[in-house]
Protein backbone atom coordinates (compact mmCIF):
# COMPACT_ATOMS: atom_id res chain seq x y z
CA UNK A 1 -1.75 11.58 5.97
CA UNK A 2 -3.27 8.44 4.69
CA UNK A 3 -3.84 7.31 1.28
CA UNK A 4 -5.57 4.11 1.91
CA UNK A 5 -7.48 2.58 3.78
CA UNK A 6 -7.24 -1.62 4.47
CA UNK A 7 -10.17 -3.86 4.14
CA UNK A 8 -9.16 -5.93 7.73
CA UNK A 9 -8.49 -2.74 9.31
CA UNK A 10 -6.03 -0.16 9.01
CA UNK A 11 -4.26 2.26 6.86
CA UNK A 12 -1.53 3.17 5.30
CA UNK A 13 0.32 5.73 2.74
CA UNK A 14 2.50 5.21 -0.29
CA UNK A 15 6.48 6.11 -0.11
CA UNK A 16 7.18 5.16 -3.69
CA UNK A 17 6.01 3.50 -6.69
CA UNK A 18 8.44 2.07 -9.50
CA UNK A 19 6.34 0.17 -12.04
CA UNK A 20 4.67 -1.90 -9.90
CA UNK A 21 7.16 -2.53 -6.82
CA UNK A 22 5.40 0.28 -4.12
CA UNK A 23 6.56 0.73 -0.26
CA UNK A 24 4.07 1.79 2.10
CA UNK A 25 4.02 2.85 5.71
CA UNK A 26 1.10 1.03 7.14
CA UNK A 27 -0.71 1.10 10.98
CA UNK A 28 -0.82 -2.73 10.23
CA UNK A 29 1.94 -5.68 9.77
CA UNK A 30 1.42 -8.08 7.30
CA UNK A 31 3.71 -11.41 6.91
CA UNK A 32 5.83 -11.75 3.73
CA UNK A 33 3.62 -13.71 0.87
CA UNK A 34 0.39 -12.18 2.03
CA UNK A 35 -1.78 -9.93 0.15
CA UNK A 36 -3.96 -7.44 1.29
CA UNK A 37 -6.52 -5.41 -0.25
CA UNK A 38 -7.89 -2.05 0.42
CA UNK A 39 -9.03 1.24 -1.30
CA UNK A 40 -8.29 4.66 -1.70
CA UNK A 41 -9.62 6.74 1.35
CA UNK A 42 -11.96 8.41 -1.51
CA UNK A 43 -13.32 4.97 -2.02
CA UNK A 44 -13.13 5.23 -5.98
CA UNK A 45 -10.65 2.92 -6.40
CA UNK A 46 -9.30 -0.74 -5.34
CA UNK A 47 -5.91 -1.28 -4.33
CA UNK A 48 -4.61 -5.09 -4.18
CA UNK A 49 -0.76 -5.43 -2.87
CA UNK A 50 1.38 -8.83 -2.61
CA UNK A 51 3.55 -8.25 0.24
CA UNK A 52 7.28 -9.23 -0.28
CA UNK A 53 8.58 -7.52 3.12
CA UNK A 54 7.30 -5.83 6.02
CA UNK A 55 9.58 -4.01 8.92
CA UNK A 56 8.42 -2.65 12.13
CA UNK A 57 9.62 1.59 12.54
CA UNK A 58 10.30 2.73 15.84
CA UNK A 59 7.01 4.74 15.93
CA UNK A 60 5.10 1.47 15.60
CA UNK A 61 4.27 1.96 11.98
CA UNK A 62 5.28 -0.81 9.30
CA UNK A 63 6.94 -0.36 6.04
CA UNK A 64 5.44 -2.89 4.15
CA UNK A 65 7.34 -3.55 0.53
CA UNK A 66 5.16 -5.34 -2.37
CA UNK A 67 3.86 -5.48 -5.48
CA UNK A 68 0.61 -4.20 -7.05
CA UNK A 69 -1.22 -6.53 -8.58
CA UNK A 70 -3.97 -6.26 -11.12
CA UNK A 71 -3.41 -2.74 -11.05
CA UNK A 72 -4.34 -0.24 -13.86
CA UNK A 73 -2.26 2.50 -15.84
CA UNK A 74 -4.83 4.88 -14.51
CA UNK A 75 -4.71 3.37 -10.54
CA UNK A 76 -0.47 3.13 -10.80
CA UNK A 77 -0.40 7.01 -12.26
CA UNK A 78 -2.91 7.74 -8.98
CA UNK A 79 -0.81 5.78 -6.95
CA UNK A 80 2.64 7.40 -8.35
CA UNK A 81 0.57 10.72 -7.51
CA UNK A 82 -0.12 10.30 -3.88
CA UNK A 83 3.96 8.93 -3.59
CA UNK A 84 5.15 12.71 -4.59
């Protein structure tokens, strides 16, 4: 199930969240340095993500790793959430 929803297209849904380092499995690459921005599939809330890695799976997903930035207590506690 997905968690967010990326503003170029896309989604993906969080794995983990320590502090702010987070690991997504996203339907979209995206190159090492880049950042990419999105929202919550609610809509309610931004999420902005610095990617540091991203790895193509065997079933054509991506696990993208990053960091959040400009992220609140309140978005990395929803974010921590949706990782359980």
């Amino acid at each position: 199930m997905a968690h967010l929803t990326w503003e170029k297209g896309g989604e993906a849904s969080v794995l983990s969240l320590d502090a702010d380092a987070i690991v997504l499995v996203s339907s979209i690459p995206s190159p090492p340095g880049s950042r990419l921005s999105g929202s919550l599939i609610d809509g309610k809330m931004e999420v902005r993500i610095k990617v540091h890695a991203s790895k193509k799976q065997e079933d054509g997903s991506f696990h993208l790793h990053g960091r959040l930035i400009d992220a609140t207590r309140d978005a990395r506690s929803k974010l921590k959430a949706l990782a359980s």
